[in-house]
Protein backbone atom coordinates (compact mmCIF):
# COMPACT_ATOMS: atom_id res chain seq x y z
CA UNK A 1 0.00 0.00 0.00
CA UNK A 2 1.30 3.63 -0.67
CA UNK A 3 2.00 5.67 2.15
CA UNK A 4 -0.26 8.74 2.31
CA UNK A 5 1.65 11.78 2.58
CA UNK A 6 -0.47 13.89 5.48
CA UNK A 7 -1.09 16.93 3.06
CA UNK A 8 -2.63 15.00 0.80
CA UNK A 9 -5.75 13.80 3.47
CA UNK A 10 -8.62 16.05 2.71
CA UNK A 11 -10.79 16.22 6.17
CA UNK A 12 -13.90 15.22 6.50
CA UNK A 13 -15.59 18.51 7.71
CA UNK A 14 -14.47 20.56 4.59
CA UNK A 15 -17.27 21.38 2.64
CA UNK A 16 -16.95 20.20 -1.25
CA UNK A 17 -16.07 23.98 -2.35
CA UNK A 18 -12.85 23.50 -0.32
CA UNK A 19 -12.08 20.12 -1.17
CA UNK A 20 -11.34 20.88 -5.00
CA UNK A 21 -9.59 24.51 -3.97
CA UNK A 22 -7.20 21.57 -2.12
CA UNK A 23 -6.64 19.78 -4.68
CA UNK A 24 -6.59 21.93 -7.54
CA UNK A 25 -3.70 23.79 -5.25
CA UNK A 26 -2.11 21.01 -4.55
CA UNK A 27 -1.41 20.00 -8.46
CA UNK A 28 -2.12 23.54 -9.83
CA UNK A 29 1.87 25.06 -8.69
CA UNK A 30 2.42 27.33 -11.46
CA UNK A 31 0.88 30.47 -12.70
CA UNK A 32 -0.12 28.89 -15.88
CA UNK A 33 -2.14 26.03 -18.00
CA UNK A 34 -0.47 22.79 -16.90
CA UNK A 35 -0.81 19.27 -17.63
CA UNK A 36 -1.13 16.77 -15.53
CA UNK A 37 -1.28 13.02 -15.47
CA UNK A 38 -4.73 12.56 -16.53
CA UNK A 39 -4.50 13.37 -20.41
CA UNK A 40 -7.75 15.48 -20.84
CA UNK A 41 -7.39 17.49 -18.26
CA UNK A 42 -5.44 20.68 -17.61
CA UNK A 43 -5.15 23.20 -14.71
CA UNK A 44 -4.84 26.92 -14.58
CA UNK A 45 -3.93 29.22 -11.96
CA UNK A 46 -3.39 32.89 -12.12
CA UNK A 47 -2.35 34.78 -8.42
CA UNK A 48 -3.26 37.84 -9.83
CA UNK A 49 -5.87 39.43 -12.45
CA UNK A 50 -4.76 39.82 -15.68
CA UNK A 51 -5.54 42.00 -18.83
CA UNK A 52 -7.28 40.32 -22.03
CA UNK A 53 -5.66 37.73 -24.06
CA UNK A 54 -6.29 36.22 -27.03
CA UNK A 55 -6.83 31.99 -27.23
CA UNK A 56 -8.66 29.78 -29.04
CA UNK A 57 -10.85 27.48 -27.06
CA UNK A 58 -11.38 23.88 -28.03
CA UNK A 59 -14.68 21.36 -27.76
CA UNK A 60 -13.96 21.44 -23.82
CA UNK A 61 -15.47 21.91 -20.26
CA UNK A 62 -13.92 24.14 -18.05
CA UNK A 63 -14.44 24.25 -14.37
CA UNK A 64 -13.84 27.97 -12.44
CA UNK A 65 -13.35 26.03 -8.46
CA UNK A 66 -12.07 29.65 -7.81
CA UNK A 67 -11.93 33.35 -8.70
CA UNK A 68 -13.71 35.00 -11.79
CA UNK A 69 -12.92 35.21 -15.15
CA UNK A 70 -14.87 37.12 -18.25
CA UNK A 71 -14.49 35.90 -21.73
CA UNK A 72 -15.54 37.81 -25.17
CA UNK A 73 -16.56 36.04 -28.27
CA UNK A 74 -17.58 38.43 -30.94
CA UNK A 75 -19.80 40.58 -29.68
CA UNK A 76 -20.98 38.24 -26.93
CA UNK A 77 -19.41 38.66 -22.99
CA UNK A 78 -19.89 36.17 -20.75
CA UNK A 79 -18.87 36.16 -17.09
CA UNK A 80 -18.17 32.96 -14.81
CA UNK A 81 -17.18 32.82 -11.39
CA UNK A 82 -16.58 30.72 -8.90
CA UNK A 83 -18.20 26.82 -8.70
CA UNK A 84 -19.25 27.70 -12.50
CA UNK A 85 -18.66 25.85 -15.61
CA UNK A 86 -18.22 26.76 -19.33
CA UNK A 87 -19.14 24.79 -22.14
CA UNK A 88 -17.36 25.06 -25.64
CA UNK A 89 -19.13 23.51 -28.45
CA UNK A 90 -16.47 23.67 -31.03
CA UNK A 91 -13.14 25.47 -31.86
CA UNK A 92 -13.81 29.31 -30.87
CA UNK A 93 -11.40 32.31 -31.24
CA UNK A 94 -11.81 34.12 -27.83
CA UNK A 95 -10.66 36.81 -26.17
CA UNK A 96 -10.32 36.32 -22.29
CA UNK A 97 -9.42 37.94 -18.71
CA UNK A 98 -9.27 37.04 -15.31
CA UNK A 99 -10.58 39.61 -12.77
CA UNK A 100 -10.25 38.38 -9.30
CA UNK A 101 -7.53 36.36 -8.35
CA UNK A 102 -4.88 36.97 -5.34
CA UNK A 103 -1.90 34.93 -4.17
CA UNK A 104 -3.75 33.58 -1.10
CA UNK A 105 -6.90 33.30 -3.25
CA UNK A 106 -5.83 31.85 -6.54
CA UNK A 107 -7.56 31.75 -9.55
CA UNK A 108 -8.23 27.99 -10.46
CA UNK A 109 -10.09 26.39 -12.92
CA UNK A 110 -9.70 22.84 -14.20
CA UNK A 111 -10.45 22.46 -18.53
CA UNK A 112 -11.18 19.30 -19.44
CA UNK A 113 -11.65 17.73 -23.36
CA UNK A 114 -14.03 16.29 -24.86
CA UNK A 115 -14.63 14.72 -27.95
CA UNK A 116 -18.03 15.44 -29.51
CA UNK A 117 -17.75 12.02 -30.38
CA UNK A 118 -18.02 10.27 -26.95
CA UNK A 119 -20.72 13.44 -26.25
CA UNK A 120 -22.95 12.16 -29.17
CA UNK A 121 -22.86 8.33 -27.95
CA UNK A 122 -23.57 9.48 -24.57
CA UNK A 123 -26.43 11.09 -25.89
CA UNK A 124 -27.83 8.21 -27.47
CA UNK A 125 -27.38 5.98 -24.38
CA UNK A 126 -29.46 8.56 -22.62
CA UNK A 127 -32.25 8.49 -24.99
CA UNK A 128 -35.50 9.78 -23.54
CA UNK A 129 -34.21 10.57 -20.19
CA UNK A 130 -32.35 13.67 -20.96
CA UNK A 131 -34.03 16.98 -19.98
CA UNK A 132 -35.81 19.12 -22.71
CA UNK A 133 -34.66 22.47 -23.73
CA UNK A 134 -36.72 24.71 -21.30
CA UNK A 135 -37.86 28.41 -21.82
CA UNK A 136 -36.09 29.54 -18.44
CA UNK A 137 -32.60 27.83 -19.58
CA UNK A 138 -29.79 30.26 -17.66
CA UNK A 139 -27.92 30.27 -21.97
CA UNK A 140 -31.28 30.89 -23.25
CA UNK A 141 -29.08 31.64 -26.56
CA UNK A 142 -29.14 28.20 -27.52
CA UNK A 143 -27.09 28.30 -30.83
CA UNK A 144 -24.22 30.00 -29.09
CA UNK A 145 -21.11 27.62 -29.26
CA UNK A 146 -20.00 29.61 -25.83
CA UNK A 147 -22.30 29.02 -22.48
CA UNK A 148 -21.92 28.81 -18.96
CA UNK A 149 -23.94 27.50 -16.10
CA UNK A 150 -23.54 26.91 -12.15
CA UNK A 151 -21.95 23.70 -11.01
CA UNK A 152 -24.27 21.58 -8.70
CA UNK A 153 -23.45 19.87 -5.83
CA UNK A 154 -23.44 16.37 -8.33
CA UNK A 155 -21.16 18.30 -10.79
CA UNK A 156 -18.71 19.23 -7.83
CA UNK A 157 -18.75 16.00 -6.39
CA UNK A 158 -18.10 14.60 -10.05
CA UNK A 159 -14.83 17.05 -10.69
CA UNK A 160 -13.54 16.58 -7.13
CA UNK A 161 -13.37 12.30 -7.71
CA UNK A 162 -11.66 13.22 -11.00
CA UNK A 163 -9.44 15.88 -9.44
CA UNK A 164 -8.42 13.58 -6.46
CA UNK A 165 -7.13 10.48 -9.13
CA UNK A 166 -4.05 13.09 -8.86
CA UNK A 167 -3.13 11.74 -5.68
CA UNK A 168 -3.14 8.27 -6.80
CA UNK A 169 -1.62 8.13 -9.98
CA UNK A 170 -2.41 3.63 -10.01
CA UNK A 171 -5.65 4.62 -10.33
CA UNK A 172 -5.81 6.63 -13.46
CA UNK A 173 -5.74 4.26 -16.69
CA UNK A 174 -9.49 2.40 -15.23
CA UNK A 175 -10.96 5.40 -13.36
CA UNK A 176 -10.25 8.53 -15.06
CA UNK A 177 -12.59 7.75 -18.19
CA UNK A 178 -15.33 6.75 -15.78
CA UNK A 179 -15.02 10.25 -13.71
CA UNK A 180 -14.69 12.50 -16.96
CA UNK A 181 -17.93 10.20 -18.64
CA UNK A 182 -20.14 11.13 -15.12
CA UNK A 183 -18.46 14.81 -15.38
CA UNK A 184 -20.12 15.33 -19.31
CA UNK A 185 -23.15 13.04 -18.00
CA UNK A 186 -23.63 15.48 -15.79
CA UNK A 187 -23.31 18.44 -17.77
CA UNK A 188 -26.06 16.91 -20.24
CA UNK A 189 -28.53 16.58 -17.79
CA UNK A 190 -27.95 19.82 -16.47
CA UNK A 191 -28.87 23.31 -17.59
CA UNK A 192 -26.55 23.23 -20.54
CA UNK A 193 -27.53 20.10 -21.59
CA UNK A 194 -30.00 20.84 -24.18
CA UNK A 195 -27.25 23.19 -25.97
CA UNK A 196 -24.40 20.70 -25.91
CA UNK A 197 -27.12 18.16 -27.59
CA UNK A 198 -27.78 20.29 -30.43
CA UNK A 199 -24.51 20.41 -31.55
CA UNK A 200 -24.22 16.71 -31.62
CA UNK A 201 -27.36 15.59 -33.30
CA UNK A 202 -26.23 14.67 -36.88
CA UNK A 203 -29.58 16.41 -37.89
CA UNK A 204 -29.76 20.09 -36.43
CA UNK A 205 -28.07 23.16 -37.88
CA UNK A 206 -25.85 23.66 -35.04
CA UNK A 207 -24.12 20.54 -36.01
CA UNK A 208 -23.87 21.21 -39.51
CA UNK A 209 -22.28 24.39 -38.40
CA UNK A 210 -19.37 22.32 -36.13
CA UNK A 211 -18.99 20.37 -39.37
CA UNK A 212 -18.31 23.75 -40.97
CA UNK A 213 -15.99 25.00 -38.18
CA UNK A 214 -13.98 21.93 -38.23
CA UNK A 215 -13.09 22.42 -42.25
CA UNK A 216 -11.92 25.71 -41.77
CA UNK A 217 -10.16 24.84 -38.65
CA UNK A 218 -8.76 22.33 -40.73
CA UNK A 219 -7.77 24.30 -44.09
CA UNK A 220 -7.69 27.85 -42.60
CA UNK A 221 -4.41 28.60 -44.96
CA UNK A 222 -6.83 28.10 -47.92
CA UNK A 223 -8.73 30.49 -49.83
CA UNK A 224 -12.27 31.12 -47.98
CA UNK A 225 -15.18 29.90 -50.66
CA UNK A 226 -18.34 30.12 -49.16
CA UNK A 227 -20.48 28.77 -51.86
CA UNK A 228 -18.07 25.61 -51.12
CA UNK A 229 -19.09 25.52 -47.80
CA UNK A 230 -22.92 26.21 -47.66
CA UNK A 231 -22.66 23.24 -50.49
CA UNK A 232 -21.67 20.87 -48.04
CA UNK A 233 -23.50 22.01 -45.36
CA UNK A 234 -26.24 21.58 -47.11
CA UNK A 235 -27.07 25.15 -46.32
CA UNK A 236 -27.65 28.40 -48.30
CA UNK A 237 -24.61 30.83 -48.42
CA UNK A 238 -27.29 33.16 -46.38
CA UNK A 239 -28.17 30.76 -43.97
CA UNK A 240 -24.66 29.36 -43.55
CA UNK A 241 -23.98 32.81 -43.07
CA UNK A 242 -26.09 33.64 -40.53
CA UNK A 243 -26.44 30.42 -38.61
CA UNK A 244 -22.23 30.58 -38.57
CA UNK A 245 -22.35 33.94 -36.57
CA UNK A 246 -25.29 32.70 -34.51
CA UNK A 247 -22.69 30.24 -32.98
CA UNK A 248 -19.44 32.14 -33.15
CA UNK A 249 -20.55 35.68 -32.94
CA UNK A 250 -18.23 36.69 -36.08
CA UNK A 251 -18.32 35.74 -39.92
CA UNK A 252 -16.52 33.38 -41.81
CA UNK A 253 -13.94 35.58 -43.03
CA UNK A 254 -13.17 36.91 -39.59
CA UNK A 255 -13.26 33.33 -37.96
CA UNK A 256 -10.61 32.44 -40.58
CA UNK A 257 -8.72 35.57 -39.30
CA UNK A 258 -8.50 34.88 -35.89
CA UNK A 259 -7.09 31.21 -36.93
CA UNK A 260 -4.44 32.39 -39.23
CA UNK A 261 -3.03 34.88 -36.54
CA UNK A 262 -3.36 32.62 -33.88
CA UNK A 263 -1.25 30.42 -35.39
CA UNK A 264 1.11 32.24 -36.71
CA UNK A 265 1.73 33.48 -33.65
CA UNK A 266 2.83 30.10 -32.46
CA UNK A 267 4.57 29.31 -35.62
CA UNK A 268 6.90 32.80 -34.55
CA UNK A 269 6.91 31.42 -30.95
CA UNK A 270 7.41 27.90 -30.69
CA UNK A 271 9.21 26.86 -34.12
CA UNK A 272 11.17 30.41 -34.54
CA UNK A 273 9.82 31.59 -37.55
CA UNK A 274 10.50 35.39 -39.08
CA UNK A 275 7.29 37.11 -39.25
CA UNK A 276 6.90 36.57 -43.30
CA UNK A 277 7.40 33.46 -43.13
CA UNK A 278 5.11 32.32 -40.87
CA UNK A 279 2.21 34.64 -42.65
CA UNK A 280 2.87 33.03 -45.67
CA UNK A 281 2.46 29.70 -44.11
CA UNK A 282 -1.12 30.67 -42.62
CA UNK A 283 -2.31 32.12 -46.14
CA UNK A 284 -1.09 35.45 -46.15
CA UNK A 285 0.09 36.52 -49.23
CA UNK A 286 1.32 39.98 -47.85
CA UNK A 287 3.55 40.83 -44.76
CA UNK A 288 2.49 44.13 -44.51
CA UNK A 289 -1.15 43.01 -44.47
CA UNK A 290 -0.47 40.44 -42.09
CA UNK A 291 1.51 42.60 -39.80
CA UNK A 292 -1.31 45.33 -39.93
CA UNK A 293 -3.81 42.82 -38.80
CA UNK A 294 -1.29 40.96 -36.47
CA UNK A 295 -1.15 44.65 -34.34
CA UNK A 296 -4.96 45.05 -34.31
CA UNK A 297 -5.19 41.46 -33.02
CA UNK A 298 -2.38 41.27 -30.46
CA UNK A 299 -1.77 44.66 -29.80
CA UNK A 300 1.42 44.94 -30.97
CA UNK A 301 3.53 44.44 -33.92
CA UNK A 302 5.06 40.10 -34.53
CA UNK A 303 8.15 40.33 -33.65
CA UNK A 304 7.54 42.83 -30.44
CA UNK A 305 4.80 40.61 -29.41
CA UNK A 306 6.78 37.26 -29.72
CA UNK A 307 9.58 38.75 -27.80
CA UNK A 308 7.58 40.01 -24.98
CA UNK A 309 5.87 36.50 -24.86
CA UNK A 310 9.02 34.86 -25.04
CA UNK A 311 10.06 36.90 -21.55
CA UNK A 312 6.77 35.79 -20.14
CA UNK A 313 7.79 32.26 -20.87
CA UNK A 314 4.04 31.92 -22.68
CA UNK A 315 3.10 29.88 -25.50
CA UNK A 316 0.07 30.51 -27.35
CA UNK A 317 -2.73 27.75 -27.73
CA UNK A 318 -2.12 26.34 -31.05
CA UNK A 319 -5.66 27.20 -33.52
């Protein structure tokens, strides 16, 4: 038997709120997003508040156990706090801050993947059961790819079993799938539930729109062809058009934007690429352009920006 090491004992009269701000500060050391020995999941901790920065989120939950955080997609703000979780539908350009966070109250929030696959086969193992989309939903903007929602005391409970696997790294390979499937159970039969199921179904327009998001994720140095798209969407260019900003609060051409500087910006960052270079490699056909829109993005010229993120020790989420 392993020897417990006493830190790692959470007492029994905690309440579940300070349970996972143990843990999480236990494995969360660094003021960053860190990986840890569960593959899906991810921790981030920030001691102070910070001022916007750009990411792109991926088909995730995320988990705010403490402090607050706002996010901005498009023209839509949304603000979670504390024992509140986000959902992410599909890849979104975003552009996020925290707000309250202090050294002996850290911001930490646990992100965990998910495939939309395993999503849409829970979903069909759930049938009937699953609640309906009601009128009073807290994301009553139901074609958004961006919500958030209140944790329950099930969802807590959920994140704190996964959380605590930490501690016993034997355990990991047979129970971490089984506490991240009850984690995404429970987020479909919560108040997000109904959203995250439109996405998957194979039939609705949100999905067709993921399907549309994932090809330009997926050729986003390419020239953008709408008719191309709405074609295999099955869509009109008008209704791709509008159902697309419906779920990622921006067009086509500027979700393709956001993608191309994104990575570019890791392109200058993590492989060392001159600024024309790596433009030309996301679809850019001229550096001045791309250095124009790189400063409206960023705030600040390639190679300035890559050097000050290279003193932060930072690395960009790759798009």
């Amino acid at each position: 038997m392993n020897d417990i090491v006493p830190e790692q004992v959470t007492h029994l009269s905690d309440s579940l709120p300070q349970q996972l701000s143990k843990v999480a500060r236990r494995w969360a050391l660094l003021e960053e997003l860190q990986d840890t020995a569960i593959a899906e999941v991810q921790l981030i901790r920030a001691d102070s508040a910070t001022s916007f920065h750009c990411a792109v989120y991926e088909p995730c939950l995320c988990f705010v156990i403490q402090g607050s955080k706002t996010v901005q997609l498009g023209d839509k703000e949304i603000a979670y706090s504390s024992l509140s979780y986000m959902a992410s539908a599909v890849h979104l350009p975003v552009v996020g801050r925290i707000d309250h966070a202090t050294p002996e109250q850290p911001y930490l929030a646990v992100k965990v993947s998910v495939d939309p696959q395993e999503v849409a086969g829970l979903i069909l193992e759930l049938g009937d059961k699953a609640p309906a989309a009601g009128q009073d939903a807290i994301c009553p903007d139901m074609d958004c790819g961006l919500c958030s929602a209140p944790m329950n005391t099930r969802m807590q409970g959920a994140l704190y079993r996964l959380l605590s696997l930490l501690d016993s790294p034997e355990d990991i390979p047979i129970l971490s799938p089984l506490a991240r499937r009850e984690l995404i159970y429970r987020a479909l039969m919560g108040e997000m539930g109904p959203q995250m199921r439109r996405f998957a179904a194979s039939d609705s327009q949100a999905n067709r729109i993921a399907r549309v998001i994932y090809a330009l994720k997926e050729r986003y140095a390419q020239p953008l062809k709408i008719r191309d798209l709405a074609d295999a969407a099955n869509m009109s260019e008008s209704t791709l058009y509008h159902s697309f900003r419906q779920v990622t609060r921006m067009s086509p051409l500027q979700y393709q934007k956001k993608l191309r500087l994104h990575e570019a910006r890791r392109l200058m960052l993590a492989e060392g690429l001159e600024a024309a270079t790596a433009s030309y490699r996301v679809g850019y056909e001229s550096p001045s352009h791309f250095s124009r829109e790189y400063s409206r993005m960023f705030g600040a010229p390639p190679r300035a920006d890559v050097s000050q993120l290279r003193g932060q020790h930072a690395v960009p989420q790759p798009a």
